[in-house]
Protein backbone atom coordinates (compact mmCIF):
# COMPACT_ATOMS: atom_id res chain seq x y z
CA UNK A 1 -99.48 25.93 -109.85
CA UNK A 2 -99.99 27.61 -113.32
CA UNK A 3 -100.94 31.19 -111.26
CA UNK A 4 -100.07 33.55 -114.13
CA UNK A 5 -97.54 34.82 -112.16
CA UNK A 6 -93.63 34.74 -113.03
CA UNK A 7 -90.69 36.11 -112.07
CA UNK A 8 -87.65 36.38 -114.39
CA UNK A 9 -84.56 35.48 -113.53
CA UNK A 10 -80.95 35.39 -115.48
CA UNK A 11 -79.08 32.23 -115.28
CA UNK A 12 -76.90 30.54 -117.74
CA UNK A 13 -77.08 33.82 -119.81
CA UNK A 14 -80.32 33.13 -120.22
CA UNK A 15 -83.62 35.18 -118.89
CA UNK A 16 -85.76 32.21 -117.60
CA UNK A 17 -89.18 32.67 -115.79
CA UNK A 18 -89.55 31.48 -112.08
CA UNK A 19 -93.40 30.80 -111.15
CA UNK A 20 -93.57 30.27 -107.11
CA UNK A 21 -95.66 27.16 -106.15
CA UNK A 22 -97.82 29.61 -104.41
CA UNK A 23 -98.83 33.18 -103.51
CA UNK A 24 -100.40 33.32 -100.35
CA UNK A 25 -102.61 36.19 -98.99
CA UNK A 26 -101.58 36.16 -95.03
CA UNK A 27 -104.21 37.40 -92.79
CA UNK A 28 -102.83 40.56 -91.88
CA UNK A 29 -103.17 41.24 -95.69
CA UNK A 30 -99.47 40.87 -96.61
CA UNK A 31 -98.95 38.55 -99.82
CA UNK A 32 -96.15 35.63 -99.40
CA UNK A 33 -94.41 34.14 -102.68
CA UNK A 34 -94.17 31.03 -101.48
CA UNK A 35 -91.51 28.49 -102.49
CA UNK A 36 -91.82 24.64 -100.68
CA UNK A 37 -88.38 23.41 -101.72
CA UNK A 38 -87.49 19.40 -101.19
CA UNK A 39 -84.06 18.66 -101.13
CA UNK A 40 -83.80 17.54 -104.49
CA UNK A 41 -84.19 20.57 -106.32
CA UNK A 42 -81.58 22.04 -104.01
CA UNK A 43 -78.77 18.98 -104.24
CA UNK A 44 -79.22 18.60 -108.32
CA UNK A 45 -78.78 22.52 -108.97
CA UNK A 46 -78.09 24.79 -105.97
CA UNK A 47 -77.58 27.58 -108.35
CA UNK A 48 -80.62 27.78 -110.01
CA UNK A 49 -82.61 27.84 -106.66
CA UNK A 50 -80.00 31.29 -105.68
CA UNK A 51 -80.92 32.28 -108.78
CA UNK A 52 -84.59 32.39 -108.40
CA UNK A 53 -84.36 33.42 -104.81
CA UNK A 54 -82.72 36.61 -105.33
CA UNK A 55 -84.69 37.67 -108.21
CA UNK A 56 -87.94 36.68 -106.08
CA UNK A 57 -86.39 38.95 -103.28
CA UNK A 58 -85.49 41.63 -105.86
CA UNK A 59 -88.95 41.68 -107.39
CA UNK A 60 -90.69 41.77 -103.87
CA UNK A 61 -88.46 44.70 -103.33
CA UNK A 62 -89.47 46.82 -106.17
CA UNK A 63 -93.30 45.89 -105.92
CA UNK A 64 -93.21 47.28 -102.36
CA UNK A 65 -90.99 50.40 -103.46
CA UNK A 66 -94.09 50.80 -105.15
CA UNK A 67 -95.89 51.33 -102.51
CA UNK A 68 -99.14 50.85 -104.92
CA UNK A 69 -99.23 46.97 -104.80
CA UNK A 70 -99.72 45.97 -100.80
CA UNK A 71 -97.12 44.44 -98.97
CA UNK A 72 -95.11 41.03 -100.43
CA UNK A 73 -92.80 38.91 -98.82
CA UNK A 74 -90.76 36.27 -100.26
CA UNK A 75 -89.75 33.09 -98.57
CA UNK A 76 -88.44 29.46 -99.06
CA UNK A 77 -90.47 26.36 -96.63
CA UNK A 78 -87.66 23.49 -96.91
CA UNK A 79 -89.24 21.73 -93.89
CA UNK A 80 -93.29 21.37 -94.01
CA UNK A 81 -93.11 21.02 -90.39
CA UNK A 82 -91.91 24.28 -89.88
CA UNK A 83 -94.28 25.61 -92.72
CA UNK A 84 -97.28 26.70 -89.91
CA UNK A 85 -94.44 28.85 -87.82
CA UNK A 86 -93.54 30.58 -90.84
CA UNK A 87 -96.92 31.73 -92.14
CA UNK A 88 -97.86 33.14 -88.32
């Protein structure tokens, strides 16, 4: 939490600001934006989490258009057991 790092997103006609719950530097030196998502967040407001998932993919998108800033990934963990899988 509180990494300096947001993405903005529109929703509600509204630019907001997205910050990931983590950015994680794999070990093939890839970076993750990493969002661990409960099942509340996704039941109370469905929309907002589309919201900030496509702007998260958008953003990873551009950065490695770039080509300047390494490689990023985006994804979503909604099951912690599955969380080890995903980061190999």
């Amino acid at each position: 939490r509180k990494l300096g790092f947001a993405i903005h997103y529109e929703y509600g006609e509204k630019v907001r600001q997205y910050e990931p719950d983590f950015v994680v530097r794999l070990l093939n030196g890839s970076l993750l934006v990493l969002e661990i998502k409960g099942g509340g967040g996704e039941v109370h407001d469905p929309d907002v989490v589309n919201a900030k998932s496509a702007a998260a993919l958008k953003w990873v998108q551009a950065v490695n258009n770039a080509k300047q800033y390494g490689n990023w990934a985006y994804d979503i963990c909604r099951e912690l057991s599955g969380l080890r899988a995903m980061l190999a």
